[in-house]
C-alpha atoms as a PDB file:
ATOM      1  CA  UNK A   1      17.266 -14.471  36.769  1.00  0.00           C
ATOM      2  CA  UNK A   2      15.017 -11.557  38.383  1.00  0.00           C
ATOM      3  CA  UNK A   3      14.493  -8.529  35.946  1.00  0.00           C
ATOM      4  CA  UNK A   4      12.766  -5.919  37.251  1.00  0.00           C
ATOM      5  CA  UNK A   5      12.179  -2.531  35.836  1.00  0.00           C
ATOM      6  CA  UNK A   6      11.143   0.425  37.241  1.00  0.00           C
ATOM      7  CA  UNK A   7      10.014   4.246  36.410  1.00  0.00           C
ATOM      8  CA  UNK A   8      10.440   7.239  38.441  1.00  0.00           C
ATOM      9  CA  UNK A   9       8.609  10.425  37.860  1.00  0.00           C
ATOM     10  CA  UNK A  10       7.190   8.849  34.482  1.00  0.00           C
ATOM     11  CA  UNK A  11       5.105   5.894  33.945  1.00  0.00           C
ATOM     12  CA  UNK A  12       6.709   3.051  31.520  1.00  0.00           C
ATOM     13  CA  UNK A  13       4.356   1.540  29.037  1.00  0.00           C
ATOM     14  CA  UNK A  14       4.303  -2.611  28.280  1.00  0.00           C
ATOM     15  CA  UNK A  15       6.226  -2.031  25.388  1.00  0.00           C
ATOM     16  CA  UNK A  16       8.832  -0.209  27.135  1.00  0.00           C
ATOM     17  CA  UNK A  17       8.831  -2.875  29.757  1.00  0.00           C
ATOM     18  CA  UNK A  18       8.923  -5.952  27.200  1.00  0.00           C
ATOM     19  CA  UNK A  19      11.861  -3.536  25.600  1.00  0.00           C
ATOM     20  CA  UNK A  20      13.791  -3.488  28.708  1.00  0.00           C
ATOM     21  CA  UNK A  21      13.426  -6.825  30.141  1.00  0.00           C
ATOM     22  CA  UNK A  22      14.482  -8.580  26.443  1.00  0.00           C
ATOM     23  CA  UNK A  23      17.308  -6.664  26.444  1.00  0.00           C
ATOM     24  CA  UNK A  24      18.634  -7.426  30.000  1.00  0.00           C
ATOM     25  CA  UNK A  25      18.028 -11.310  29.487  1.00  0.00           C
ATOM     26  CA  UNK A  26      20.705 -10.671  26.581  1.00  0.00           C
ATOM     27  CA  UNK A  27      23.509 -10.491  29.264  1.00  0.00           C
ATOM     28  CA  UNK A  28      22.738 -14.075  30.750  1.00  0.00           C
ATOM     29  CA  UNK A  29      25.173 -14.795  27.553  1.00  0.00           C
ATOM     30  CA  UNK A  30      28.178 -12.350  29.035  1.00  0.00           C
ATOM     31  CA  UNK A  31      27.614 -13.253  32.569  1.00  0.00           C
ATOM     32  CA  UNK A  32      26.105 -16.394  33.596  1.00  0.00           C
ATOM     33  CA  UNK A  33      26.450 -15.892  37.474  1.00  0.00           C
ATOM     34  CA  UNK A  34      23.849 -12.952  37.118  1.00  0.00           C
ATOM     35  CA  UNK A  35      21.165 -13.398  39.702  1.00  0.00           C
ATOM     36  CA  UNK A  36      19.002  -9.938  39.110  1.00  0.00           C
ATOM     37  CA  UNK A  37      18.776  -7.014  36.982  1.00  0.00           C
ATOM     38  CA  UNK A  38      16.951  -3.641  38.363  1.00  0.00           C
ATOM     39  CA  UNK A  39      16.171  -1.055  35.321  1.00  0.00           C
ATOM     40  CA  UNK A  40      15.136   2.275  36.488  1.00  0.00           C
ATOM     41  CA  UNK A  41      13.949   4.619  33.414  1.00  0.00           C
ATOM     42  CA  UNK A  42      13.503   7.996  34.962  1.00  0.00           C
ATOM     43  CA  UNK A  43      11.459  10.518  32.634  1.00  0.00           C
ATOM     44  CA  UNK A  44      12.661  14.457  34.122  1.00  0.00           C
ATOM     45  CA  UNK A  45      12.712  17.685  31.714  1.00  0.00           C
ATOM     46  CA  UNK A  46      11.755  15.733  28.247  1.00  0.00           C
ATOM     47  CA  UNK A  47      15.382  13.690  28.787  1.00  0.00           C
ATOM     48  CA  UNK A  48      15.006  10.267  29.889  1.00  0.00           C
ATOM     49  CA  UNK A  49      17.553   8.765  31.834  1.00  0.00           C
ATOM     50  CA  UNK A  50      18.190   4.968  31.790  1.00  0.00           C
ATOM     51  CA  UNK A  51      19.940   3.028  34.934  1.00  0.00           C
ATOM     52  CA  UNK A  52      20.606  -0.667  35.198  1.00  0.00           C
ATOM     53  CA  UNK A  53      22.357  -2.236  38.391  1.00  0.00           C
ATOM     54  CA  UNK A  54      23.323  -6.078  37.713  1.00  0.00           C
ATOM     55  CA  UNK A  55      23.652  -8.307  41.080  1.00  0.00           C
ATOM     56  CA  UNK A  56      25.940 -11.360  39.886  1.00  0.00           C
ATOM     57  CA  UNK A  57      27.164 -13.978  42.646  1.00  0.00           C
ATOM     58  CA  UNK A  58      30.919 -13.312  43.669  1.00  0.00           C
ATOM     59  CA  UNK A  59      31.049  -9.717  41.769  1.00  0.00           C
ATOM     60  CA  UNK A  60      30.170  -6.126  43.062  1.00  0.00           C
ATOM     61  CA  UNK A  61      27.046  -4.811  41.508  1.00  0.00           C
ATOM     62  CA  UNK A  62      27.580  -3.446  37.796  1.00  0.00           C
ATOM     63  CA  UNK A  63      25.956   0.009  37.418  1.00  0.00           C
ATOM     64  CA  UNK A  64      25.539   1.647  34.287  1.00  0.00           C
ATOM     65  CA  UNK A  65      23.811   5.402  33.598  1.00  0.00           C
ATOM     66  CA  UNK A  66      23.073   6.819  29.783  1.00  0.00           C
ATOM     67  CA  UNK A  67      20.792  10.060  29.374  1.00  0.00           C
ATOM     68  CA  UNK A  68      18.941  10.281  26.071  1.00  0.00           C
ATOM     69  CA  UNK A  69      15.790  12.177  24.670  1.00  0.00           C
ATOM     70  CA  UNK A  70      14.250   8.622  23.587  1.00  0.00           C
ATOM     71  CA  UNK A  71      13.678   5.974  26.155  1.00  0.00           C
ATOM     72  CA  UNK A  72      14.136   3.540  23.795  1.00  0.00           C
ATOM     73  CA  UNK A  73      17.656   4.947  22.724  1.00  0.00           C
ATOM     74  CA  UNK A  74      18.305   5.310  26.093  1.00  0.00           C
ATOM     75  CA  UNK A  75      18.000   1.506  27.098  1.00  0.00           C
ATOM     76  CA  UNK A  76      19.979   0.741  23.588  1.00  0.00           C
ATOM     77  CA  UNK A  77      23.277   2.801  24.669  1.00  0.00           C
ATOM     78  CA  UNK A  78      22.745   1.792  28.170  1.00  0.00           C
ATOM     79  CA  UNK A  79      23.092  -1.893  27.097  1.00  0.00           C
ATOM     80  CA  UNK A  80      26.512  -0.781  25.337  1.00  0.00           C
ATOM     81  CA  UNK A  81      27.428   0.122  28.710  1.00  0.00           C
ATOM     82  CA  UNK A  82      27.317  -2.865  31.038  1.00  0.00           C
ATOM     83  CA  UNK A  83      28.087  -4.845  27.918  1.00  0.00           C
ATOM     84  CA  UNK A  84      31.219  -3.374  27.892  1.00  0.00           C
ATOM     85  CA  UNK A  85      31.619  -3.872  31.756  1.00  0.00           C
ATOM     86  CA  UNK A  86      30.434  -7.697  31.558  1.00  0.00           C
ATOM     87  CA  UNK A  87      32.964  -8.146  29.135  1.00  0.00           C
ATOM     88  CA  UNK A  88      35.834  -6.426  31.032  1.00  0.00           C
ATOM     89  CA  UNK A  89      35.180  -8.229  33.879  1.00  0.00           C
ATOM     90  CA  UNK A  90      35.056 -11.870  32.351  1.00  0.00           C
ATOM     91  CA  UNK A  91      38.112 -10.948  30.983  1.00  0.00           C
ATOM     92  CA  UNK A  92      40.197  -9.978  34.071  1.00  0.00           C
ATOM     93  CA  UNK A  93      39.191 -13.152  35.617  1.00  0.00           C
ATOM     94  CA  UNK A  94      39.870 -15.481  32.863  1.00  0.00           C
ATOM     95  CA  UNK A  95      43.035 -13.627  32.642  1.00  0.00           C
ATOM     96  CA  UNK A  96      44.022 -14.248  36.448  1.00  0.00           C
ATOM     97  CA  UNK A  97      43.089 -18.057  36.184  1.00  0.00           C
ATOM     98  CA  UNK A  98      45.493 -17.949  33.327  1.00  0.00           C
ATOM     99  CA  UNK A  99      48.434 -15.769  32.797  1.00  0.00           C
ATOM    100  CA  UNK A 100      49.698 -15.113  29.062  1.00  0.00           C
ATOM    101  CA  UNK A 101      51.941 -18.102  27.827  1.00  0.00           C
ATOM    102  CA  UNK A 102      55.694 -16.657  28.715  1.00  0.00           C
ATOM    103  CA  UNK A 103      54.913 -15.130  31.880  1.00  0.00           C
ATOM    104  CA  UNK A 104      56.374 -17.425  34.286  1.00  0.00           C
ATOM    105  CA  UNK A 105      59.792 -18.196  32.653  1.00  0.00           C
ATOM    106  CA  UNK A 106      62.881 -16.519  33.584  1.00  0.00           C
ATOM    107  CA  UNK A 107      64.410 -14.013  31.391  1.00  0.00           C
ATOM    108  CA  UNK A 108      68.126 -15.937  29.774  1.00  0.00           C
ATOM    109  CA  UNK A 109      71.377 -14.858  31.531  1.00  0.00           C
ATOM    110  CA  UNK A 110      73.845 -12.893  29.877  1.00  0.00           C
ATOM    111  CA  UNK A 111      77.339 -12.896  30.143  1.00  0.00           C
END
């Protein structure tokens, strides 16, 4: 798995980097089809804003934005966010491979 992080308008220091890229190797436990993770940390106005676009094989992209003063509160909430979409997503398709228990039986007849 490729993690890359970027910065736009700001420059990111190794910590921030280290930060980032520990975090996004957390997902590999939500998702293990991920194949690359892009973090763009974009420093405008004194708000930071954190962006993180996962590439998984046989899914569309998962994109997550969070704005926060702190950079490193900004990659924290941001997590929360594709988290939350990993998790969805695993869901729906375990879900399709196996319908709730019930759901293919025929309702009884009444007379």
């Amino acid at each position: 798995m490729q993690v890359t992080v970027k910065g736009r308008h700001m420059g990111i220091s190794e910590s921030l980097k280290a930060h980032c890229q520990e975090k996004a190797e957390r997902l590999q436990r939500f998702l293990d089809r991920i194949q690359s993770i892009e973090v763009v940390l974009d420093g405008k106005d004194g708000v930071h804003t954190a962006e993180m676009i996962v590439h998984s094989a046989g899914a569309p992209p998962f994109v997550a934005t969070e704005q926060h003063v702190d950079a490193f509160a900004a990659v924290d909430l941001l997590m929360d966010k594709i988290e939350a979409q990993l998790r969805r997503y695993k869901e729906k398709i375990r879900n399709r491979k196996h319908p709730p228990r019930g759901a293919g039986e025929l309702p009884p007849e009444t007379e």
